[in-house]
C-alpha atoms as a PDB file:
ATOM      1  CA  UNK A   1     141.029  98.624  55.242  1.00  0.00           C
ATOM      2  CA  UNK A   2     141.837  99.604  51.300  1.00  0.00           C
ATOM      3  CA  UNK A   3     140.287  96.703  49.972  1.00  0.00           C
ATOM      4  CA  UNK A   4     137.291  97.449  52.217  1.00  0.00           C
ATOM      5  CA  UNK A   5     136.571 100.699  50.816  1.00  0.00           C
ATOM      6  CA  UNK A   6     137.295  99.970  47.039  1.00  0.00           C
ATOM      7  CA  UNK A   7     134.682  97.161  47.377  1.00  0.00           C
ATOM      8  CA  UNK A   8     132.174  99.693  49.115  1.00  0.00           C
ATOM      9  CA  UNK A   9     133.057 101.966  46.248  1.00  0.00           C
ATOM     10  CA  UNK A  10     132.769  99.646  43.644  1.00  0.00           C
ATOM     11  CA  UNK A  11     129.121  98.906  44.959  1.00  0.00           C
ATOM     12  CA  UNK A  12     128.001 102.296  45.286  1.00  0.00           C
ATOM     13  CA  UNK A  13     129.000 102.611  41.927  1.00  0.00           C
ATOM     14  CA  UNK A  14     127.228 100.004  40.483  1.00  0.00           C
ATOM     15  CA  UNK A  15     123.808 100.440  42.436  1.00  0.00           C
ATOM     16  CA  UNK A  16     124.253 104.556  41.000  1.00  0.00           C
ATOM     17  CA  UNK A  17     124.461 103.151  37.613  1.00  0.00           C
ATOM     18  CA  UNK A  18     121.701 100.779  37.909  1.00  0.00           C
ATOM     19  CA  UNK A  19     119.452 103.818  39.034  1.00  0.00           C
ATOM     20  CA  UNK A  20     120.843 106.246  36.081  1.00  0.00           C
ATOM     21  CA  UNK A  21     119.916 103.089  33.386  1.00  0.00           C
ATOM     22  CA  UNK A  22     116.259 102.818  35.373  1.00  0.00           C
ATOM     23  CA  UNK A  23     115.727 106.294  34.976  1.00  0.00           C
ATOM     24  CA  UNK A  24     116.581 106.645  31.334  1.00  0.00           C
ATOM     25  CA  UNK A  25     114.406 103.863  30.469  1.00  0.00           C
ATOM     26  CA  UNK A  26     111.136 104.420  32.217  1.00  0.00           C
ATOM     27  CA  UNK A  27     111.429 108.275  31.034  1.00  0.00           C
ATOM     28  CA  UNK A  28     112.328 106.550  27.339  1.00  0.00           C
ATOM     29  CA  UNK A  29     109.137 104.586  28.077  1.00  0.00           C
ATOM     30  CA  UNK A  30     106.122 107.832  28.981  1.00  0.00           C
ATOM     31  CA  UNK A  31     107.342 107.824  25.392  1.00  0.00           C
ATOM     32  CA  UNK A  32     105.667 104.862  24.452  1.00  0.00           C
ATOM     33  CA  UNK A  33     102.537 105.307  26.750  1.00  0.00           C
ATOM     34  CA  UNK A  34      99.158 106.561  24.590  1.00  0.00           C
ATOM     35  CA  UNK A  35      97.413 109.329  26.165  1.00  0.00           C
ATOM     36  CA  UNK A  36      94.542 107.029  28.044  1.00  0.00           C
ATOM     37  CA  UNK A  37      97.680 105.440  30.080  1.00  0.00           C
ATOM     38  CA  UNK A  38      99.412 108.750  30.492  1.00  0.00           C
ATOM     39  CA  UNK A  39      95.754 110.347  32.396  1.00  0.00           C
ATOM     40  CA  UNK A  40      95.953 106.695  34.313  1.00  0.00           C
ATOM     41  CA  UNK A  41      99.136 108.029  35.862  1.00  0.00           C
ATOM     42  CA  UNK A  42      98.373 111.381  35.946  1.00  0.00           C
ATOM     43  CA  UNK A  43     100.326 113.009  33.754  1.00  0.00           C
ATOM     44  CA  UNK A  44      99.843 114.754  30.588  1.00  0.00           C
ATOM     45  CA  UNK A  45     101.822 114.628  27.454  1.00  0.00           C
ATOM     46  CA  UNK A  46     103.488 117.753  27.640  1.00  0.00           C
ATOM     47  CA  UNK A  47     104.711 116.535  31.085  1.00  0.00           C
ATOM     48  CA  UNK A  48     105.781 113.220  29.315  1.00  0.00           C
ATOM     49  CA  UNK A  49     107.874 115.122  27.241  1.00  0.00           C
ATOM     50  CA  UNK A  50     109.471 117.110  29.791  1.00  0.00           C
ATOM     51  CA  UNK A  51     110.162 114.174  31.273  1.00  0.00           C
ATOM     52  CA  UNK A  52     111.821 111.818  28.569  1.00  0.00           C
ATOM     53  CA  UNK A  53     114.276 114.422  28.051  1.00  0.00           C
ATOM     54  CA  UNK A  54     115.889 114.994  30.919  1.00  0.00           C
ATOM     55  CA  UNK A  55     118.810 113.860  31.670  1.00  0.00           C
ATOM     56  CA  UNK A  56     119.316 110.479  33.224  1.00  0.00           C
ATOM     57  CA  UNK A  57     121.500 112.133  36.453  1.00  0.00           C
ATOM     58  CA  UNK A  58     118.525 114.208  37.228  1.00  0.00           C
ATOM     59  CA  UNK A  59     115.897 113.138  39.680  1.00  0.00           C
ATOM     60  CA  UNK A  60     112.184 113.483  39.005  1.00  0.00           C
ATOM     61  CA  UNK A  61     110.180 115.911  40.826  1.00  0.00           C
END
């Protein structure tokens, strides 16, 4: 029963820090984007901003 849950932990853990790396680099990427892609996406650059520097724990409205 141990083992069981150390492995289910040890997965949770992993997929969380997959999703806290994806988030830091698509916000690290509205960086990158020109103003033409950001209206594609509907965003401005002010909002890109906001964006890129929160912190990677934090979900996106």
């Amino acid at each position: 029963m141990l083992r069981l849950n150390l492995t289910q932990l040890r997965y949770q853990l992993s997929a969380t820090l997959r999703k806290y790396h994806q988030r830091r680099r698509s916000r690290r990427q509205l960086l990158t984007l020109d103003d033409r892609l950001l209206k594609d996406i509907g965003i401005s650059r002010a909002q890109a901003k906001k964006e890129s520097q929160k912190a990677f724990w934090k979900r996106s409205l």
